[in-house]
Protein backbone atom coordinates (compact mmCIF):
# COMPACT_ATOMS: atom_id res chain seq x y z
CA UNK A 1 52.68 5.52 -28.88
CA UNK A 2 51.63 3.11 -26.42
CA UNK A 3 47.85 0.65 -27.33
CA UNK A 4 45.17 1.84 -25.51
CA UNK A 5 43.64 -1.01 -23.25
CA UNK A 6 39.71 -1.74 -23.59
CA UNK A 7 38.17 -3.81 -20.67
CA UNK A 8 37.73 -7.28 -21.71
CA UNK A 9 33.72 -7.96 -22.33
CA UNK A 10 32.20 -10.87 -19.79
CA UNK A 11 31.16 -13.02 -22.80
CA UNK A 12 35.00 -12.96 -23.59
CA UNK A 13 35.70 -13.56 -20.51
CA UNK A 14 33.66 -16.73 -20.37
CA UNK A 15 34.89 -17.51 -23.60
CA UNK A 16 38.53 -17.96 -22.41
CA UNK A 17 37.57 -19.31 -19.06
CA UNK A 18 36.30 -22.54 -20.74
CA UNK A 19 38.73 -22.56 -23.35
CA UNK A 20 41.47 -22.85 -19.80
CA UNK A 21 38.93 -25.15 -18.45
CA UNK A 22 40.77 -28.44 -17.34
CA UNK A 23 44.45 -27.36 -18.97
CA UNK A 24 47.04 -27.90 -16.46
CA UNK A 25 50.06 -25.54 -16.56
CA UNK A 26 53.53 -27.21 -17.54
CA UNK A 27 55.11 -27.47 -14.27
CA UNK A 28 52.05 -29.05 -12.20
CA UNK A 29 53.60 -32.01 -10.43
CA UNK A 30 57.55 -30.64 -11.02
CA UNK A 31 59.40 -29.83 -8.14
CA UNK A 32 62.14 -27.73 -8.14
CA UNK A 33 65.59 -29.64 -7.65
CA UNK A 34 67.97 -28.94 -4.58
CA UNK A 35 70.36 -28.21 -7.63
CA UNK A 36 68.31 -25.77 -9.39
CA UNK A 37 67.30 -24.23 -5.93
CA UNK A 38 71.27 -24.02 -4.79
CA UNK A 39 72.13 -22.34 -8.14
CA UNK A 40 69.52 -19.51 -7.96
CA UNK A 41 70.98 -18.83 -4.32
CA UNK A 42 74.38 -18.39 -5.55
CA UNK A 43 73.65 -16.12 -8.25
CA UNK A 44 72.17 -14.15 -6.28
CA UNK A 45 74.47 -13.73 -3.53
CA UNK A 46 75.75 -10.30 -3.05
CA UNK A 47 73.51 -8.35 -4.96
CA UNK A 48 72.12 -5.43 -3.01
CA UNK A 49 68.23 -4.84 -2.61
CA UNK A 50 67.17 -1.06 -4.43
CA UNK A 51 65.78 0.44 -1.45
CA UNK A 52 68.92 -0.93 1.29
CA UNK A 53 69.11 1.47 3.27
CA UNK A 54 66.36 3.87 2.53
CA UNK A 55 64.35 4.82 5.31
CA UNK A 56 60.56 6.87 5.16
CA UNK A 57 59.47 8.89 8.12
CA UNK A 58 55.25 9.19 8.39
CA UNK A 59 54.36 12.46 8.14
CA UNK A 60 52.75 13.80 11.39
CA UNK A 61 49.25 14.59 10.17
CA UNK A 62 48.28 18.52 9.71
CA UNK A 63 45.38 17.85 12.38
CA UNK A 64 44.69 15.37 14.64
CA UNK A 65 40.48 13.68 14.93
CA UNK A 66 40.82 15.21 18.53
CA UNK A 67 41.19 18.56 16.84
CA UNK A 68 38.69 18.15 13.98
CA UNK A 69 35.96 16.94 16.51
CA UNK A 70 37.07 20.42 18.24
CA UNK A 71 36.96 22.94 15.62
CA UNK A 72 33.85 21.07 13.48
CA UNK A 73 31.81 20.19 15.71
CA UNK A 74 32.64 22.37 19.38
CA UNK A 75 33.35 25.51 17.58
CA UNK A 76 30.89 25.37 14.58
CA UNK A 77 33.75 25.92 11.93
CA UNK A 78 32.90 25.34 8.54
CA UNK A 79 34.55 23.00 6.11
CA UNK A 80 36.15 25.44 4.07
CA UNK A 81 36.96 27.50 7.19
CA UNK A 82 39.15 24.77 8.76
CA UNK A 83 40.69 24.04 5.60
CA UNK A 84 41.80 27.53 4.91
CA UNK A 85 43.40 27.54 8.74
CA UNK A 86 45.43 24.47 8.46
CA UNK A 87 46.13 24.48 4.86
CA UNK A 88 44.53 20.73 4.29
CA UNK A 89 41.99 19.81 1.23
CA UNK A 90 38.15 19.50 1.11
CA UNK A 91 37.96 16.16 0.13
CA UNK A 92 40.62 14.74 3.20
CA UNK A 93 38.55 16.52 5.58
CA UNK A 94 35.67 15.03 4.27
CA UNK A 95 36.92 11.95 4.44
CA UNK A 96 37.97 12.37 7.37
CA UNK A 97 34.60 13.39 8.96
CA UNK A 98 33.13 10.41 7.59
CA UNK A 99 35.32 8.00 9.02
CA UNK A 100 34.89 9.62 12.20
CA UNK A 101 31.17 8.75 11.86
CA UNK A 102 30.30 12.67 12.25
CA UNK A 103 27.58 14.03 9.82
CA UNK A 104 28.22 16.80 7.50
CA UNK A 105 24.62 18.16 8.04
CA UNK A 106 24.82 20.53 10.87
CA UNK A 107 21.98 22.96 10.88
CA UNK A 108 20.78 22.20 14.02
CA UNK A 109 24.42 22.70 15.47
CA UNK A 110 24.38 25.69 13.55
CA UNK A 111 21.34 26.91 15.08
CA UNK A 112 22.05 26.46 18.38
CA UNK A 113 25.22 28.05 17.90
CA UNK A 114 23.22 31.46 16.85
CA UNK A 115 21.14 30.94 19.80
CA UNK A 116 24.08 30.70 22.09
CA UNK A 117 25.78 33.68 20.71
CA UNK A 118 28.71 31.32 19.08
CA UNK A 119 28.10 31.60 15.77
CA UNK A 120 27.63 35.29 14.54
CA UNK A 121 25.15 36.13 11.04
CA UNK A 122 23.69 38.88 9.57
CA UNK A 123 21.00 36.85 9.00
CA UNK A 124 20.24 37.29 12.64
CA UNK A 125 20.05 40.96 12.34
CA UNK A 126 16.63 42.17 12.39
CA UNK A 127 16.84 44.68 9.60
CA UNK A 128 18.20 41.81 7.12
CA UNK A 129 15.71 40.03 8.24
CA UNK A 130 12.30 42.59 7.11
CA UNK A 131 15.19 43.45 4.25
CA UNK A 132 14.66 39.82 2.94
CA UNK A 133 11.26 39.28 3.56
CA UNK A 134 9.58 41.69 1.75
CA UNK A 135 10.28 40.39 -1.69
CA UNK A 136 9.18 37.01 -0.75
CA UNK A 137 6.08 38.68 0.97
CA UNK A 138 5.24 40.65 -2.74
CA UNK A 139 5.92 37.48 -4.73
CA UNK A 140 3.61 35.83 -2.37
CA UNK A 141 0.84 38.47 -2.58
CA UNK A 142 1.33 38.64 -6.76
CA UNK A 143 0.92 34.88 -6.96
CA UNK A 144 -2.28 35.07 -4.47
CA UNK A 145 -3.90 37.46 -7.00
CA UNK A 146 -2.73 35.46 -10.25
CA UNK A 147 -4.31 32.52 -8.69
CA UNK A 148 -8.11 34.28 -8.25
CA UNK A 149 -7.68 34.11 -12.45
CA UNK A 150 -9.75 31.64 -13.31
CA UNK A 151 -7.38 31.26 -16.94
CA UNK A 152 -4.53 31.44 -14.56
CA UNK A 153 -5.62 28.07 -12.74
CA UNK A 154 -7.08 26.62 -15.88
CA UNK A 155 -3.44 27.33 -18.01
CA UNK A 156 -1.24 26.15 -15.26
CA UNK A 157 -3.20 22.76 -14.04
CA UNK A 158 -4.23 22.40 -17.88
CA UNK A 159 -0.27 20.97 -18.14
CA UNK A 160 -0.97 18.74 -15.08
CA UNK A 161 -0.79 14.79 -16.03
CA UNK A 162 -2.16 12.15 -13.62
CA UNK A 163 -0.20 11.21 -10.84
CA UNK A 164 0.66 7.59 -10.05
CA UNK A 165 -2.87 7.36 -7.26
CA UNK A 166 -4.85 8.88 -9.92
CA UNK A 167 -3.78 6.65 -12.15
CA UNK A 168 -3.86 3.59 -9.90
CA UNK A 169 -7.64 5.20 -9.22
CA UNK A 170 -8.56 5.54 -12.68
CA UNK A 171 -7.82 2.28 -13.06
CA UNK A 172 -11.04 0.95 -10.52
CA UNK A 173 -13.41 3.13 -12.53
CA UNK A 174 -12.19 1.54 -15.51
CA UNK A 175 -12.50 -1.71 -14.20
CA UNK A 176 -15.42 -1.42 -12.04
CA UNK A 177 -17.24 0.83 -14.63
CA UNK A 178 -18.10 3.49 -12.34
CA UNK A 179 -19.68 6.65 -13.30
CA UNK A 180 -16.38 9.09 -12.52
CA UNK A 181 -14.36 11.14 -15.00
CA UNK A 182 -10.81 12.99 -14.14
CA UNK A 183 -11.07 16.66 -13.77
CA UNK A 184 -7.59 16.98 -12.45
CA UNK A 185 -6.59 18.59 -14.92
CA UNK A 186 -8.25 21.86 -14.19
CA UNK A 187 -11.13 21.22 -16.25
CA UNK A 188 -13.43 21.59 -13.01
CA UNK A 189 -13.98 23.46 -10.22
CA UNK A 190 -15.46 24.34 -7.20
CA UNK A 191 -15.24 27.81 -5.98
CA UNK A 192 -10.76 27.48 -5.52
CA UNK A 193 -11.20 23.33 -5.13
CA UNK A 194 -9.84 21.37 -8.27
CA UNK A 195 -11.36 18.00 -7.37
CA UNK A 196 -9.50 14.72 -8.83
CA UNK A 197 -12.79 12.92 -10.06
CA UNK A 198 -16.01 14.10 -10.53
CA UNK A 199 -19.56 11.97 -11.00
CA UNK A 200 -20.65 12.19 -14.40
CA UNK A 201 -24.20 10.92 -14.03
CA UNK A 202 -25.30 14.40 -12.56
CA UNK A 203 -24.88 13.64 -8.93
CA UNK A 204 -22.74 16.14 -6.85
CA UNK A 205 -20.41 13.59 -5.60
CA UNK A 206 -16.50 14.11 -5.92
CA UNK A 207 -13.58 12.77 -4.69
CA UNK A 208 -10.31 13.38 -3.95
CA UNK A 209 -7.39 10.90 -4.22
CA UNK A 210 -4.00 12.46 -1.98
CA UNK A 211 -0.99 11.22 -0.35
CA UNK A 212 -0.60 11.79 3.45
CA UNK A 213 3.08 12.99 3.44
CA UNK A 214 2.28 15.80 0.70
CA UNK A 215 -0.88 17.25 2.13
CA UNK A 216 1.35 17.10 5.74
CA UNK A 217 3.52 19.49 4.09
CA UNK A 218 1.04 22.50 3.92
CA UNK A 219 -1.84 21.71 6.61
CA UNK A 220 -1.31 20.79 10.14
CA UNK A 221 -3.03 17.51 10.11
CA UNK A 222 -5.07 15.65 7.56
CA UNK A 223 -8.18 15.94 9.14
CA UNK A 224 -7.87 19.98 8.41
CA UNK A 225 -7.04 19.24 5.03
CA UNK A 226 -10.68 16.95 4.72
CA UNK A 227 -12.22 19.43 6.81
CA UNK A 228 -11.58 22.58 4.73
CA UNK A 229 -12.22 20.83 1.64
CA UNK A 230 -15.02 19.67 2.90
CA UNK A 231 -16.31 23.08 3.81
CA UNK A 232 -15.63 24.50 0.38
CA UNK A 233 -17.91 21.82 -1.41
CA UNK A 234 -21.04 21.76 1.35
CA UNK A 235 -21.23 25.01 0.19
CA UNK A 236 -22.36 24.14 -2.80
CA UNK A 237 -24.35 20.99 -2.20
CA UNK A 238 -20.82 18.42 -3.07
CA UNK A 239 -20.10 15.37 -1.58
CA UNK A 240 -16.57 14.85 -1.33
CA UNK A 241 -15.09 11.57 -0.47
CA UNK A 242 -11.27 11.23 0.33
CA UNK A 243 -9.05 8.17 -0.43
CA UNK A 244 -5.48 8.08 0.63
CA UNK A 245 -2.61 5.78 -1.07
CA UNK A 246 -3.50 3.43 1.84
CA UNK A 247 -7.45 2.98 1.12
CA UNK A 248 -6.53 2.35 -2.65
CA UNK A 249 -4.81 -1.13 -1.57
CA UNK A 250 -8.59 -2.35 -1.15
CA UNK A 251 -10.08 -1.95 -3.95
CA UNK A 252 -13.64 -3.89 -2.81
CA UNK A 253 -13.57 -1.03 0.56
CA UNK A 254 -13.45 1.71 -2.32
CA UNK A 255 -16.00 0.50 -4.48
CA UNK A 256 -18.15 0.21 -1.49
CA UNK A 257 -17.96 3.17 -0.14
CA UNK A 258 -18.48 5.03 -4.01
CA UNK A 259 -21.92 2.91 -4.10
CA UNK A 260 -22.53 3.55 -0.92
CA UNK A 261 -22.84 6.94 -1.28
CA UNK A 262 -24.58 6.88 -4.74
């Protein structure tokens, strides 16, 4: 039974590097003689190369890039689709794709293909469509009503732990000694508003530390997002003061603006 080989560790490697370090190998400075060099030739002579003779034909490839580019890309086949048809692997076509420089990611292409008529779905079918709606719309409407709960709110943001901002933010009150506590963690509200810090002197003055790209994902623009939160607390005679992963960076600007509004 053959040794296993283990890969040679770098400080071994090192090791034996200057251990070699300034040996020179036996036949530095040694030329060959025209003797030695004529009696190699004739031994030699006459013996007959292994592959004399032996000639390889390329195989013509199953599908050609013109013909990829036609069936991926022109006629929205799938992967799988064009390797069932011409009988090639995943992972060549794959390959292939990528040398070509064309991205595997084609739900736009996709979409315009439904549009067009070229690409046929039952997804497009209206019936699937209310058929595979109305679960999402009950799971929707079941959440809606967990979340009026107050022990609901309390038992799933009770888990919550700081994120980095509010951590980066807790970090100025610390060091500032400013008169803010985190209620992050569901252990305040106002009306459905959570609010990140809250003023612990008795002054109804929160605030809210966010980061753009998240709140983008479910309002339209950030100024909605202020304005409705904003709403919520005027209500009930809160201040609310907003601070984005940009503002943070100055920390002087956010002391400021606290005191100001003290």
């Amino acid at each position: 039974m053959a040794k296993k080989r283990h890969a040679m560790s770098l400080a071994t490697k090192e090791k034996i590097s200057k251990a070699l370090k300034g040996r020179k190998p036996w036949n530095t400075g040694h030329a060959m003689s025209l003797a030695m060099k004529e009696k190699i030739s004739e031994a030699r002579k006459g013996s007959i190369p292994w592959n004399k003779g032996k000639t390889y034909l390329c195989k013509p490839r199953k599908i050609t890039s013109e013909e990829l580019i036609e069936l991926y890309v022109n006629q929205n086949l799938s992967i799988p689709q064009i390797s069932k048809l011409k009988n090639i692997r995943y992972s060549s076509l794959h390959y292939r794709l990528k040398r070509l420089g064309i991205a595997r990611d084609r739900s736009e292409a996709r979409k315009l293909g439904f549009r067009e008529g070229r690409v046929k779905s039952p997804m497009l079918d209206e019936k699937t469509r209310k058929k595979m709606s109305v679960p999402n719309i009950k799971k929707s409407i079941a959440l809606k009503k967990l979340w009026e709960d107050p022990e609901y709110r309390k038992k799933i943001l009770g888990r919550r732990i700081p994120s980095s901002l509010e951590t980066k933010f807790q970090k100025i009150i610390n060091k500032y000694e400013l008169p803010y506590k985190y209620t992050g963690n569901g252990s305040f509200w106002i009306e459905k508003i959570n609010p990140d810090f809250v003023n612990c002197n008795g002054e109804k003055i929160c605030i809210e530390v966010f980061c753009n790209h998240y709140k983008l994902m479910s309002y339209d623009t950030i100024e909605q997002y202020k304005e409705r939160r904003t709403a919520i607390c005027k209500r009930y005679g809160w201040i609310v003061l907003f601070f984005d992963e940009f503002a943070l960076n100055d920390e002087k600007k956010v002391v400021e603006e606290i005191i100001f509004q003290k």
